[in-house]
PDB file of N, CA and C in Angstrom:
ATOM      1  N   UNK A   1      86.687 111.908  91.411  1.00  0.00           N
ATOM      2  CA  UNK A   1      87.784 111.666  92.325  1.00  0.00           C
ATOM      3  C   UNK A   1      88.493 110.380  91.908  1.00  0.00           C
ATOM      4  N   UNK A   2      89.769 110.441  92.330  1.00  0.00           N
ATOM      5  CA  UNK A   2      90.310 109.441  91.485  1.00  0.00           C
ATOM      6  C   UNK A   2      91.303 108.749  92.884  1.00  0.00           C
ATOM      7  N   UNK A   3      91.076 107.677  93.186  1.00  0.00           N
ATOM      8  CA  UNK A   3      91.737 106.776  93.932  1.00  0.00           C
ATOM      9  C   UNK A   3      93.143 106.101  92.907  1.00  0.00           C
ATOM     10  N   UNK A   4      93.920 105.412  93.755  1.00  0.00           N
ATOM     11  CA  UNK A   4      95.291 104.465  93.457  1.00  0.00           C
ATOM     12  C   UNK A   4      95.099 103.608  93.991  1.00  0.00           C
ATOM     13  N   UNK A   5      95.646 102.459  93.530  1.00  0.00           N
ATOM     14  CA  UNK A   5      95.344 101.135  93.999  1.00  0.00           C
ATOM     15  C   UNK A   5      96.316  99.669  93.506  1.00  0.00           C
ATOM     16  N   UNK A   6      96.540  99.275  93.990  1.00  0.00           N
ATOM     17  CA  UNK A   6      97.793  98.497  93.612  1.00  0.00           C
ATOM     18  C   UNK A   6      97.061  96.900  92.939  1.00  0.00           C
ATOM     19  N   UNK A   7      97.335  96.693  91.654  1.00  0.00           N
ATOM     20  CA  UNK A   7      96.350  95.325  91.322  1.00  0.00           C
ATOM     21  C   UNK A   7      96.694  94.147  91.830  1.00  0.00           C
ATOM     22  N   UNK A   8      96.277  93.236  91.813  1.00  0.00           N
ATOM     23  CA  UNK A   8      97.098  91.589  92.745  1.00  0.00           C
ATOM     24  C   UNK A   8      97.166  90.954  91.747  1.00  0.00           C
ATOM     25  N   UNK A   9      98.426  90.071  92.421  1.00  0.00           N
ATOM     26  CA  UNK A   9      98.222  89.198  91.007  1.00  0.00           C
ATOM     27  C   UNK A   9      99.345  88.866  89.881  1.00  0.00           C
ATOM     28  N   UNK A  10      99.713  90.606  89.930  1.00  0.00           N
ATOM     29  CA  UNK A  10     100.539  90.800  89.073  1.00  0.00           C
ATOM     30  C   UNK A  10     100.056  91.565  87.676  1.00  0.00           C
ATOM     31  N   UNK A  11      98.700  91.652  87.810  1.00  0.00           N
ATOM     32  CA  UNK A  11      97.947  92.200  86.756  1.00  0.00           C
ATOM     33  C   UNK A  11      98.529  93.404  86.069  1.00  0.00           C
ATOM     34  N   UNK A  12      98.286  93.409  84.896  1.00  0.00           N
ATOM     35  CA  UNK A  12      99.230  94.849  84.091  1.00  0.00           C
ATOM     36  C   UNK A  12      97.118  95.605  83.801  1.00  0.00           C
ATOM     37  N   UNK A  13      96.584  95.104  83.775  1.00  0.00           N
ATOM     38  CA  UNK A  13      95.485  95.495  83.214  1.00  0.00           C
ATOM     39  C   UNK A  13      94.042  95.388  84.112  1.00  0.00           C
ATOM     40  N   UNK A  14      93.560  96.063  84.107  1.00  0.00           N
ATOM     41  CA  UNK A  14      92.242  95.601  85.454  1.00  0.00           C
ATOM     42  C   UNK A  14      90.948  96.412  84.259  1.00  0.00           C
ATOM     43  N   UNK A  15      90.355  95.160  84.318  1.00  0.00           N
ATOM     44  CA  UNK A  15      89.022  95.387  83.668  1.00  0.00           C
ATOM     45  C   UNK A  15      87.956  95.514  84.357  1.00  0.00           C
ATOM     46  N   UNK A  16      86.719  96.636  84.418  1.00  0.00           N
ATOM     47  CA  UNK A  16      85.548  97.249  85.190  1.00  0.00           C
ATOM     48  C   UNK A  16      84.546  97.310  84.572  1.00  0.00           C
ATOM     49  N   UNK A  17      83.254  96.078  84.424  1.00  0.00           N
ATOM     50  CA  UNK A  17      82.183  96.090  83.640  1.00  0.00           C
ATOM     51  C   UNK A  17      80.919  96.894  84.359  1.00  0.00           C
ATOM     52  N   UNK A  18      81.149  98.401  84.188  1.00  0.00           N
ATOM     53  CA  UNK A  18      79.814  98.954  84.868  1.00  0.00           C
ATOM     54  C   UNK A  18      78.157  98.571  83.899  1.00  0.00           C
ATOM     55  N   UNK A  19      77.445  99.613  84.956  1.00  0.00           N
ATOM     56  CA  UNK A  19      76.250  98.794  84.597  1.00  0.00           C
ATOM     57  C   UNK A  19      75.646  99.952  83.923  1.00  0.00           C
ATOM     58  N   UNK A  20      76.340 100.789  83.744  1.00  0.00           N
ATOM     59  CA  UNK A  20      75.993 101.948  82.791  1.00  0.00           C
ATOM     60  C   UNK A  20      76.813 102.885  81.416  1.00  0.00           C
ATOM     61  N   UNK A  21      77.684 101.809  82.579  1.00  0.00           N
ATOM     62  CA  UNK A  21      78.648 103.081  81.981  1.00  0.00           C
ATOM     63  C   UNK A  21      79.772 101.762  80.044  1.00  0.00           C
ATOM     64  N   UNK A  22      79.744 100.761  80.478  1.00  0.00           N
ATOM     65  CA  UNK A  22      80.259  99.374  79.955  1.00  0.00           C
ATOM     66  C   UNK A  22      81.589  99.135  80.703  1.00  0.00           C
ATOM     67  N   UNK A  23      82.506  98.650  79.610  1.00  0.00           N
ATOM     68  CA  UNK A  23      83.759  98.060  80.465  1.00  0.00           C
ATOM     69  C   UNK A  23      84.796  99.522  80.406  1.00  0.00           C
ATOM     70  N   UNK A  24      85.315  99.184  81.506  1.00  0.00           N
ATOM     71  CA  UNK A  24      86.330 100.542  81.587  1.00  0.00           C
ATOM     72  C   UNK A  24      87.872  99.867  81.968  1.00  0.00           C
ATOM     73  N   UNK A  25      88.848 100.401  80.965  1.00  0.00           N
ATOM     74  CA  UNK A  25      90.370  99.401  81.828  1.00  0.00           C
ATOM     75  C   UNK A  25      91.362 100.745  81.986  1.00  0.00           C
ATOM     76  N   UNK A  26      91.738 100.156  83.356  1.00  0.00           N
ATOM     77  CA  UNK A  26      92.765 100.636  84.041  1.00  0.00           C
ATOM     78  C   UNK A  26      94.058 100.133  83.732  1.00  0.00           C
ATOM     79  N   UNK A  27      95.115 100.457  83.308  1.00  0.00           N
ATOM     80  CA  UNK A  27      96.627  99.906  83.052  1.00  0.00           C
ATOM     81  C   UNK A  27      97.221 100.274  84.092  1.00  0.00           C
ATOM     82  N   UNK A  28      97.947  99.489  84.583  1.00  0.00           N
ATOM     83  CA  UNK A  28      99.139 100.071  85.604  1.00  0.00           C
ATOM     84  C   UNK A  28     100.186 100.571  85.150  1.00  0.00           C
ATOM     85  N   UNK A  29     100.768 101.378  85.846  1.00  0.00           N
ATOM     86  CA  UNK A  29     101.884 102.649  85.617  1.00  0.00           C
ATOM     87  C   UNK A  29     102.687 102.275  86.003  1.00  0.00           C
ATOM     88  N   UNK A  30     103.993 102.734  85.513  1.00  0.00           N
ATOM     89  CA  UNK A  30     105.501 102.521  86.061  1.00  0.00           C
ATOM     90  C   UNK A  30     105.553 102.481  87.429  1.00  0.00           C
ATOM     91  N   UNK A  31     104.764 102.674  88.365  1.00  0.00           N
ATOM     92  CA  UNK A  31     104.886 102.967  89.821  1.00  0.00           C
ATOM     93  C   UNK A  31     104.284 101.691  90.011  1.00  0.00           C
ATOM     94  N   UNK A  32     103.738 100.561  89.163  1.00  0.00           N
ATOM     95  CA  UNK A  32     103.145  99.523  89.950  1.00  0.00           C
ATOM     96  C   UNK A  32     101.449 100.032  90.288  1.00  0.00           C
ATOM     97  N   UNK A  33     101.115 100.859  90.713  1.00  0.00           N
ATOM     98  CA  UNK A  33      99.978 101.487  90.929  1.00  0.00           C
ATOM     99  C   UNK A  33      98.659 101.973  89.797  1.00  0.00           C
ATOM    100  N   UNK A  34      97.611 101.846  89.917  1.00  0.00           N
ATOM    101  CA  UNK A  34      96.798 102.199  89.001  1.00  0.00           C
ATOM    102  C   UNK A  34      95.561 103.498  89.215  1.00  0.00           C
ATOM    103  N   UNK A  35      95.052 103.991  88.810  1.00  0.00           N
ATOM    104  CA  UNK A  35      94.224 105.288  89.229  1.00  0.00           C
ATOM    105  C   UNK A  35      92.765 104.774  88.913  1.00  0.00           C
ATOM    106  N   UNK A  36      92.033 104.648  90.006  1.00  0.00           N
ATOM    107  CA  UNK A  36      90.735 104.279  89.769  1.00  0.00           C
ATOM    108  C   UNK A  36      89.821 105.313  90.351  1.00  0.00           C
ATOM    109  N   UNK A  37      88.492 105.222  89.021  1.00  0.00           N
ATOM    110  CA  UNK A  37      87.611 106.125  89.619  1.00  0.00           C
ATOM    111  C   UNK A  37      86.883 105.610  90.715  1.00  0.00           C
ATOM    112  N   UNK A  38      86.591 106.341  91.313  1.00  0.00           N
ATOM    113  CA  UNK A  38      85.774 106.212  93.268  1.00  0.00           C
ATOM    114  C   UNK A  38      84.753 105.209  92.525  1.00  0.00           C
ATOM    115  N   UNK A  39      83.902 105.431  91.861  1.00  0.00           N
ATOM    116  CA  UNK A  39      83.225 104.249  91.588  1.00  0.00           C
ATOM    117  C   UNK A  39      83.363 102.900  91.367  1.00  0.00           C
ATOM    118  N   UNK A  40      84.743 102.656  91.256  1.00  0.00           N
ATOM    119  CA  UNK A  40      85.033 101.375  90.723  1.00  0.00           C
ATOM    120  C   UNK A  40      85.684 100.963  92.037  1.00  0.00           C
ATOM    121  N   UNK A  41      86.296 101.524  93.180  1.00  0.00           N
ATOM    122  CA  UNK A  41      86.869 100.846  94.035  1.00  0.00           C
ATOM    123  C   UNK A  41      86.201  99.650  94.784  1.00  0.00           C
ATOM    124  N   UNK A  42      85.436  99.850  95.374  1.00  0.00           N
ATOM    125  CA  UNK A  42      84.573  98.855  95.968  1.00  0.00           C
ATOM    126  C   UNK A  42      84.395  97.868  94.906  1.00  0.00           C
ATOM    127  N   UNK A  43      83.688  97.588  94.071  1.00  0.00           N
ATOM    128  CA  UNK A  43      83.890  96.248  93.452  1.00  0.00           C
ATOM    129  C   UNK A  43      85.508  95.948  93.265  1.00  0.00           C
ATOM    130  N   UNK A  44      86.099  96.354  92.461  1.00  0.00           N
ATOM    131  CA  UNK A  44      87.927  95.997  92.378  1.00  0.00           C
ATOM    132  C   UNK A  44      87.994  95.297  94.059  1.00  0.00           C
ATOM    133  N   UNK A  45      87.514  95.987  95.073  1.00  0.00           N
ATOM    134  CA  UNK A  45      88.274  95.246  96.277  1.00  0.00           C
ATOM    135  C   UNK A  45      87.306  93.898  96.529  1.00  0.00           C
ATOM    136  N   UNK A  46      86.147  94.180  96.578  1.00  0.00           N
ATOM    137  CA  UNK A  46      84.880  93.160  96.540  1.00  0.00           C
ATOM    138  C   UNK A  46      85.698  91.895  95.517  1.00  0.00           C
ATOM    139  N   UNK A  47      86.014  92.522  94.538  1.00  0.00           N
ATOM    140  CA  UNK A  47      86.547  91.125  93.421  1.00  0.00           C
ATOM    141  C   UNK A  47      87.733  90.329  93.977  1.00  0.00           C
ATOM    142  N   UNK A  48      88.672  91.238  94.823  1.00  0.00           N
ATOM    143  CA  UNK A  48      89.874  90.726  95.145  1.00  0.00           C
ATOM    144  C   UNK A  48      90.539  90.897  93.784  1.00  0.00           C
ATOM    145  N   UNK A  49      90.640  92.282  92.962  1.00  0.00           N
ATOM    146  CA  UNK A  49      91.511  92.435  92.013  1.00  0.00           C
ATOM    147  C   UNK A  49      92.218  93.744  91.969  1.00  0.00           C
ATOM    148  N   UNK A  50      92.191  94.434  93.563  1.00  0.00           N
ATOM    149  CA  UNK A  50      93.033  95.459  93.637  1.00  0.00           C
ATOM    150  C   UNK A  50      92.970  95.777  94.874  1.00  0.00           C
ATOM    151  N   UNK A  51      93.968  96.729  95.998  1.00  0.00           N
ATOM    152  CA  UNK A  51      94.046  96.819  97.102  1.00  0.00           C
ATOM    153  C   UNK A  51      94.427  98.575  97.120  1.00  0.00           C
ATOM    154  N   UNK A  52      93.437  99.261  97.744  1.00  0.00           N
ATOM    155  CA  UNK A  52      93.971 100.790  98.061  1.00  0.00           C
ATOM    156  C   UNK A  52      96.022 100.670  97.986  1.00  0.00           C
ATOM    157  N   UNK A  53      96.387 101.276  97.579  1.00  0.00           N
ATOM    158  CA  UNK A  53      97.691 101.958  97.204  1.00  0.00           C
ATOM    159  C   UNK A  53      98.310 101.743  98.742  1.00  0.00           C
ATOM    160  N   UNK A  54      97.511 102.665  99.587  1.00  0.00           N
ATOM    161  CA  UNK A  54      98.210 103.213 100.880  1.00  0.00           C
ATOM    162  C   UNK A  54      97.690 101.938 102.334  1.00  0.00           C
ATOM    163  N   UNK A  55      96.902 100.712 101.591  1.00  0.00           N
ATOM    164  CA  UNK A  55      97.084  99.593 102.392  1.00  0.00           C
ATOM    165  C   UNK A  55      98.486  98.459 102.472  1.00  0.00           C
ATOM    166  N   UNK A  56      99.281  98.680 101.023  1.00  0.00           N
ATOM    167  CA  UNK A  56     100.339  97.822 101.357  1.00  0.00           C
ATOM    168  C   UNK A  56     101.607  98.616 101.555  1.00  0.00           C
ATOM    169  N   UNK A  57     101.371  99.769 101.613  1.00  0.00           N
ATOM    170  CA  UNK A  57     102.758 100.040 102.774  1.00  0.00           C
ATOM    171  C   UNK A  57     103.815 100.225 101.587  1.00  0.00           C
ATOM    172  N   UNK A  58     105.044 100.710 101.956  1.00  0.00           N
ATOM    173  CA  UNK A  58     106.226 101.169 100.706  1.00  0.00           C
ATOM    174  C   UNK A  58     107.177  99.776  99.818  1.00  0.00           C
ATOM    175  N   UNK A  59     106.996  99.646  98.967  1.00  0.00           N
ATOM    176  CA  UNK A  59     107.255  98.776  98.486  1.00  0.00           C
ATOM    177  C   UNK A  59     108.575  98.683  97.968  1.00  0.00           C
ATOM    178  N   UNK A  60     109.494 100.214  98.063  1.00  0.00           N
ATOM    179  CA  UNK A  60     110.359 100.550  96.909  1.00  0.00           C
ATOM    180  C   UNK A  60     111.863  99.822  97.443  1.00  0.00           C
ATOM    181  N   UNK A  61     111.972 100.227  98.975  1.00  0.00           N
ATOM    182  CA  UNK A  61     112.865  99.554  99.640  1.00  0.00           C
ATOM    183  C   UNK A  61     113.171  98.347 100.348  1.00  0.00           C
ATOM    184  N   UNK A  62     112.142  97.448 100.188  1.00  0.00           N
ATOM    185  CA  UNK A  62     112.297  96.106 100.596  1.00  0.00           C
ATOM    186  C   UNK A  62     113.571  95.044 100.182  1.00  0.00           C
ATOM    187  N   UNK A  63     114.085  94.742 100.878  1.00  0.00           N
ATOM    188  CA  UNK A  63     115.323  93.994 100.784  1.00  0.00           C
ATOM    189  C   UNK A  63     115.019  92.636  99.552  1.00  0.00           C
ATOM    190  N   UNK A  64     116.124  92.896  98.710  1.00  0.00           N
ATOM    191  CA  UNK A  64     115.658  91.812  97.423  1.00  0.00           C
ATOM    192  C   UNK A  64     117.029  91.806  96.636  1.00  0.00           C
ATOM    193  N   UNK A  65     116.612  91.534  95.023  1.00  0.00           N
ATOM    194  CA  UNK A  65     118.001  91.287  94.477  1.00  0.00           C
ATOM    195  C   UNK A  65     117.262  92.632  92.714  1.00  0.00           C
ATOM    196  N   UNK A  66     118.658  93.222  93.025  1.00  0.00           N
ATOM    197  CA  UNK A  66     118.155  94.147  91.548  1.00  0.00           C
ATOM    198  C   UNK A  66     118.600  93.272  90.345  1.00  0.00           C
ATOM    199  N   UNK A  67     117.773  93.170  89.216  1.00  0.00           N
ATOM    200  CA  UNK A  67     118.541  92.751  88.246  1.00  0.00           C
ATOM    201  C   UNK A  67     119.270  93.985  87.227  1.00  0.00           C
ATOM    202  N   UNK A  68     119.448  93.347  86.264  1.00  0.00           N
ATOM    203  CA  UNK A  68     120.258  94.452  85.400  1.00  0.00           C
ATOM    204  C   UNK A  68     119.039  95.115  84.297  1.00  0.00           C
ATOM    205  N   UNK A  69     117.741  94.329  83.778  1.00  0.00           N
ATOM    206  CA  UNK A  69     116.962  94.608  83.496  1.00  0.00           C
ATOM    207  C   UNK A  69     115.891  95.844  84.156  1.00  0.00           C
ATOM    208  N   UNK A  70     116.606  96.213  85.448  1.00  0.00           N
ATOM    209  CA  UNK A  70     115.678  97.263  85.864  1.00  0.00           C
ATOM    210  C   UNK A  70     114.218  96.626  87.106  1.00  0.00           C
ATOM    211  N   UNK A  71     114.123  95.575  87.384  1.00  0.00           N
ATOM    212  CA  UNK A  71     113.395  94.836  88.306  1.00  0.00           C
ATOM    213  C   UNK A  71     113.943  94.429  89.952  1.00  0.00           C
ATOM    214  N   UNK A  72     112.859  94.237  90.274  1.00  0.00           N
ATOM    215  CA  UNK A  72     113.371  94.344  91.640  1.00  0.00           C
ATOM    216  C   UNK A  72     112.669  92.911  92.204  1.00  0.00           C
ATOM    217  N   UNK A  73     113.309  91.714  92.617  1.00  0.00           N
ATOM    218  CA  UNK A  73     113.237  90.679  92.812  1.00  0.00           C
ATOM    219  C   UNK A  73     113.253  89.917  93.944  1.00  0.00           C
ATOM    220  N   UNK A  74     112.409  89.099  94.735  1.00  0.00           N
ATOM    221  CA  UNK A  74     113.281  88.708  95.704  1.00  0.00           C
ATOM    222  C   UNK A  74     113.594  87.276  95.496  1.00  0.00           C
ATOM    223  N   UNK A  75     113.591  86.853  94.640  1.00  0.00           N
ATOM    224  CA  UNK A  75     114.596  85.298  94.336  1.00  0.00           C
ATOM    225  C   UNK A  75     115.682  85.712  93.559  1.00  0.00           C
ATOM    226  N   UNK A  76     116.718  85.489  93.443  1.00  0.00           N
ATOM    227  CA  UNK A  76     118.334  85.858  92.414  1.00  0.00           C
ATOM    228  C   UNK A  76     117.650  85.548  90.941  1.00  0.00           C
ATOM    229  N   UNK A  77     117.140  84.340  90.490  1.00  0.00           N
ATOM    230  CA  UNK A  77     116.579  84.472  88.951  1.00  0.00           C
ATOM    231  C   UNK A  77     115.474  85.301  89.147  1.00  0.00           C
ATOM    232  N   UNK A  78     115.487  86.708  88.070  1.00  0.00           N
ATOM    233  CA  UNK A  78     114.803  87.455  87.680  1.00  0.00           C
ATOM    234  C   UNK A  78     113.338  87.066  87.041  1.00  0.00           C
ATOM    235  N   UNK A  79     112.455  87.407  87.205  1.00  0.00           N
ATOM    236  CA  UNK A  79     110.914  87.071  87.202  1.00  0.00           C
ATOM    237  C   UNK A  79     110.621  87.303  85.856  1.00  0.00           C
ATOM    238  N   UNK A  80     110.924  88.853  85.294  1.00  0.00           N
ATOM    239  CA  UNK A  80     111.115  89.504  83.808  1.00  0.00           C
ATOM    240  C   UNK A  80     111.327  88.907  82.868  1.00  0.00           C
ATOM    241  N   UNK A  81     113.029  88.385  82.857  1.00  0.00           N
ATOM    242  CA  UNK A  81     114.073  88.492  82.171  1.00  0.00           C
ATOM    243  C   UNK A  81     114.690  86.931  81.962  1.00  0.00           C
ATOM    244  N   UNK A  82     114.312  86.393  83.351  1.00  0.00           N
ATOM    245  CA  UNK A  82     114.820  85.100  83.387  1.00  0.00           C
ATOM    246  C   UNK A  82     116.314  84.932  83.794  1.00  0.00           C
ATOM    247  N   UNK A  83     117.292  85.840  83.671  1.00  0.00           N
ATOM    248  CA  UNK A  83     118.253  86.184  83.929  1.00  0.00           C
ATOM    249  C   UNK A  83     118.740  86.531  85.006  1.00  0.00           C
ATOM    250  N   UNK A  84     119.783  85.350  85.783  1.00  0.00           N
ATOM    251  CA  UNK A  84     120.531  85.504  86.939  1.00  0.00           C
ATOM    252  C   UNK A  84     122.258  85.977  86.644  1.00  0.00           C
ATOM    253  N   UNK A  85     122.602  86.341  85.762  1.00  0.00           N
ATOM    254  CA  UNK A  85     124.093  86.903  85.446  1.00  0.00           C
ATOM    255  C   UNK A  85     123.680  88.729  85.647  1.00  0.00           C
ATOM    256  N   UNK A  86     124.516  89.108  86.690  1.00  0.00           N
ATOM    257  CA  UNK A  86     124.285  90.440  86.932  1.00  0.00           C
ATOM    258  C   UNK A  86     123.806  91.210  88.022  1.00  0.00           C
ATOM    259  N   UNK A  87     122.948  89.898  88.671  1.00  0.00           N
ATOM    260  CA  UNK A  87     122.014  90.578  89.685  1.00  0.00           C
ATOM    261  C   UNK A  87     123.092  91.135  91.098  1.00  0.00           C
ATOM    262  N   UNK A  88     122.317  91.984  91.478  1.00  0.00           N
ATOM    263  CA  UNK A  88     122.789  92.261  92.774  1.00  0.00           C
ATOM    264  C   UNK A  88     122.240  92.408  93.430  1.00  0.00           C
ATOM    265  N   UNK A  89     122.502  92.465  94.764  1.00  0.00           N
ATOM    266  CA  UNK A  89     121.396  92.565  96.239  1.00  0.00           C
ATOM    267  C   UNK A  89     121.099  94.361  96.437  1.00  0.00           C
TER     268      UNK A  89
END
């Protein structure tokens, strides 16, 4: 079974050192979200290095500034890109 889970942090990568199995990494997906096996959830949340998907709620429409790079921001200089020529609300 395969859970989603959103990493903190900002993490692009979440690393899982089982005790049988060795290290296992999860990448996050264009959605921000990552797919973890049921086994790994509880530690990931235990660590404070990922949060169930469907605990933080919709993320897509929150009021912010788009840049032209494709990011979604809420300060006018872009986080990405560095780039404040372009942005819009």
């Amino acid at each position: 079974m395969v859970t989603r889970m959103i990493p903190l942090d900002g993490a692009r990568r979440v690393d899982v050192q089982g005790t049988h199995t060795g290290v296992t990494s999860y990448h996050k997906g264009r959605d921000g979200a990552i797919n973890v096996h049921e086994r790994h959830v509880k530690s990931l949340i235990r660590e404070g290095l990922a949060v169930p998907a469907s605990a933080t709620g919709p993320v897509a429409h929150l009021r912010g500034f788009q840049c032209p790079c494709g990011r979604r921001n809420y300060f006018k200089t872009c986080g990405a890109c560095g780039s404040a020529e372009g942005v819009r609300e």
